[in-house]
N, C-alpha and C. Protein backbone atom coordinates (compact mmCIF):
# COMPACT_ATOMS: atom_id res chain seq x y z
N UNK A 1 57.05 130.80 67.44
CA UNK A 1 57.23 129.64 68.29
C UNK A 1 58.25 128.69 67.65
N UNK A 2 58.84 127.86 68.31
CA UNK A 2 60.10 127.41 68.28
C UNK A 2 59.61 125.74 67.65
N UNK A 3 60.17 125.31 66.50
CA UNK A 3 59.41 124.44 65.91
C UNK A 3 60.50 123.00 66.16
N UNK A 4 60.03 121.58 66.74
CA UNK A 4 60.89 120.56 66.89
C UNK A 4 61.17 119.89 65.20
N UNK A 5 62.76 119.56 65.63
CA UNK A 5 63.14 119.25 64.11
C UNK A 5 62.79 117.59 63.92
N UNK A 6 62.45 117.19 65.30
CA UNK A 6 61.90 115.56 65.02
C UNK A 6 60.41 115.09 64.32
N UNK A 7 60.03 115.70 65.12
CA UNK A 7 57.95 115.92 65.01
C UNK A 7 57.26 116.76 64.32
N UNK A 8 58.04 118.13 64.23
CA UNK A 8 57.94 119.10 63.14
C UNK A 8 56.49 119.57 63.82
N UNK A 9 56.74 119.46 65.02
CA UNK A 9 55.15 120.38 65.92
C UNK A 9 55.79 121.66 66.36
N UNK A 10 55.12 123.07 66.57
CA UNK A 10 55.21 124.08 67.33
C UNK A 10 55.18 123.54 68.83
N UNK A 11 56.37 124.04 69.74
CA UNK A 11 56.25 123.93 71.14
C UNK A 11 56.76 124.98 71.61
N UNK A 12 56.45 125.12 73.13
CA UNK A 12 56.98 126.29 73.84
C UNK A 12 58.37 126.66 74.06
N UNK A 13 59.15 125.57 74.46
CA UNK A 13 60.43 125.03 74.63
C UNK A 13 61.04 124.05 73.92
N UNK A 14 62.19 124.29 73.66
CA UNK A 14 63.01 122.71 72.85
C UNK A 14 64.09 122.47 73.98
N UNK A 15 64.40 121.43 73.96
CA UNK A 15 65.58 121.31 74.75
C UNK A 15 66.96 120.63 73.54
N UNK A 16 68.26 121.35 73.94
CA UNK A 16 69.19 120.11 72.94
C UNK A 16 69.50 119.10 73.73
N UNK A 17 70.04 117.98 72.50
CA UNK A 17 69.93 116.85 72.94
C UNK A 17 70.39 116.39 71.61
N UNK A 18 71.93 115.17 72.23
CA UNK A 18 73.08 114.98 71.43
C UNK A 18 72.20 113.51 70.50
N UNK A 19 72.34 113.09 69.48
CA UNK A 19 71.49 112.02 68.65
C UNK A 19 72.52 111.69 67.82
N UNK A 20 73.51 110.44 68.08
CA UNK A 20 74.60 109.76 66.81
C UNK A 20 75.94 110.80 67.30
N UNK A 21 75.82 111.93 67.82
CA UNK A 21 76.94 112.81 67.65
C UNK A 21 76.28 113.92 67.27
N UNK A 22 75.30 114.10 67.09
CA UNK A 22 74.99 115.80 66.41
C UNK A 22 73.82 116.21 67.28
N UNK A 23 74.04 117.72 67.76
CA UNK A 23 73.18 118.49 68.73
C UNK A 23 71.81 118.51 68.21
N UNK A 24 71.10 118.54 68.56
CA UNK A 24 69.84 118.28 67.95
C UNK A 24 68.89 119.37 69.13
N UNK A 25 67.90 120.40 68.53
CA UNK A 25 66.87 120.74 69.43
C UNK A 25 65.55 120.45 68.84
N UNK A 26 65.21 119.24 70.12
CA UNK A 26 63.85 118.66 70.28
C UNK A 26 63.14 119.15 71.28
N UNK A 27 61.51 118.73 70.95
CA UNK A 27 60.63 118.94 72.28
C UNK A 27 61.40 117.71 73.42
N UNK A 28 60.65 118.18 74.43
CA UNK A 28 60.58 117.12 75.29
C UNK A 28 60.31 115.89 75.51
N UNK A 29 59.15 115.61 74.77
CA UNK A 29 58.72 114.14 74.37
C UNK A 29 59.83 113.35 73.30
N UNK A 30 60.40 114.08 72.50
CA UNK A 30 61.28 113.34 71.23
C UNK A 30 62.62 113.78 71.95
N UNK A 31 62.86 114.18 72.85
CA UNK A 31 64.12 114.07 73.78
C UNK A 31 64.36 113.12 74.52
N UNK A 32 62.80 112.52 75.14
CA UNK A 32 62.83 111.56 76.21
C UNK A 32 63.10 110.04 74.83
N UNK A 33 61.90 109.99 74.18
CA UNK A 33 61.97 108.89 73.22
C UNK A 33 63.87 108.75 72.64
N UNK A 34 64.33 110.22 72.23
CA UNK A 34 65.69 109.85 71.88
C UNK A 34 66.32 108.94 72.67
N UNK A 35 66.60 109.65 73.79
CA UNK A 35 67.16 109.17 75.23
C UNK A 35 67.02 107.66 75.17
N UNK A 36 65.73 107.24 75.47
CA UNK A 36 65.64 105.86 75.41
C UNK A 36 65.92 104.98 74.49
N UNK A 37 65.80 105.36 72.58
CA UNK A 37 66.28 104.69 71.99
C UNK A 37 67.95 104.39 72.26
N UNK A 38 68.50 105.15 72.42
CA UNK A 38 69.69 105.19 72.75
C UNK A 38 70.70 103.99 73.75
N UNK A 39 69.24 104.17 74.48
CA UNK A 39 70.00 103.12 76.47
C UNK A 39 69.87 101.79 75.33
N UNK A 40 68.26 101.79 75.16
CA UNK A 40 68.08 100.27 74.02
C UNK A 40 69.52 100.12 73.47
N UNK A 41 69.72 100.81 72.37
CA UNK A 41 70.86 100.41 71.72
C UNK A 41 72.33 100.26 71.97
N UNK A 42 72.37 100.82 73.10
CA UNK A 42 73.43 101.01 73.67
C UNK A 42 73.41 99.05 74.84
N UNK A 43 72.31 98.82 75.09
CA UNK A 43 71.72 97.66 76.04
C UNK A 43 72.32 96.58 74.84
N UNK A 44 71.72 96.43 73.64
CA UNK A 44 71.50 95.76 73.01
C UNK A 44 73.00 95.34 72.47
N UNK A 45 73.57 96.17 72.23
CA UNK A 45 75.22 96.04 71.57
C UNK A 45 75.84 95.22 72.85
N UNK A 46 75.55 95.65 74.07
CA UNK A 46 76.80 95.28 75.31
C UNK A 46 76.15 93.55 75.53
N UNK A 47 74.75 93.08 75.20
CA UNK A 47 74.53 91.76 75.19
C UNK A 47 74.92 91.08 73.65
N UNK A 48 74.71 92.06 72.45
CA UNK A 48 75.51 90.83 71.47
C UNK A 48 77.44 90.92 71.66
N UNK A 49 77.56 91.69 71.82
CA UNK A 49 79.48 91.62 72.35
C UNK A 49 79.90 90.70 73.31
N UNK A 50 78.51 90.44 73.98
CA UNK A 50 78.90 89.63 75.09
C UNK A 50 78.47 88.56 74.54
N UNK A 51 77.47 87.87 74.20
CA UNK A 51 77.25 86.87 73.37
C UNK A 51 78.36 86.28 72.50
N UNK A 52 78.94 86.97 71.78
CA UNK A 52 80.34 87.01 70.80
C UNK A 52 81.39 86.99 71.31
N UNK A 53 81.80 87.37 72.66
CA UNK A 53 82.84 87.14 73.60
C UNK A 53 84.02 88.40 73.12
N UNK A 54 83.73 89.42 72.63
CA UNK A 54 84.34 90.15 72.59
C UNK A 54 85.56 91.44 73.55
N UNK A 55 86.22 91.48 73.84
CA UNK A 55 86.81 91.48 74.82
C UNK A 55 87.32 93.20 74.97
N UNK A 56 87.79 93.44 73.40
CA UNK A 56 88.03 94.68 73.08
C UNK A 56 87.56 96.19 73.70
N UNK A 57 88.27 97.01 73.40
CA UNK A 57 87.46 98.17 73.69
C UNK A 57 86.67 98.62 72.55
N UNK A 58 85.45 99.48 73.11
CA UNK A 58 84.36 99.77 72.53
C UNK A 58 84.61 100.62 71.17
């Protein structure tokens, strides 16, 4: 069985799933959690740039 490199649990399926730039195969649950840390941080940068008045490209 196919072991997740996040959680380090046996699952049936992994799915990949890109994390910083590097392919990564996770379960499903630490795919979804990736995913979302991601929007967060991705949310979080576009309100302090904007806060800072930054104008630049990303």
């Amino acid at each position: 069985m196919p072991v997740c490199k996040s959680c380090e649990d046996e699952v049936d399926e992994l799915v990949t799933f890109r994390v910083h730039g590097k392919k990564m195969r996770l379960c499903e649950d630490c795919a979804d959690r990736a995913r979302e840390e991601a929007e967060i941080a991705e949310e979080s940068e576009a309100v302090i740039q904007e806060m800072m008045g930054f104008k630049g490209r990303r």
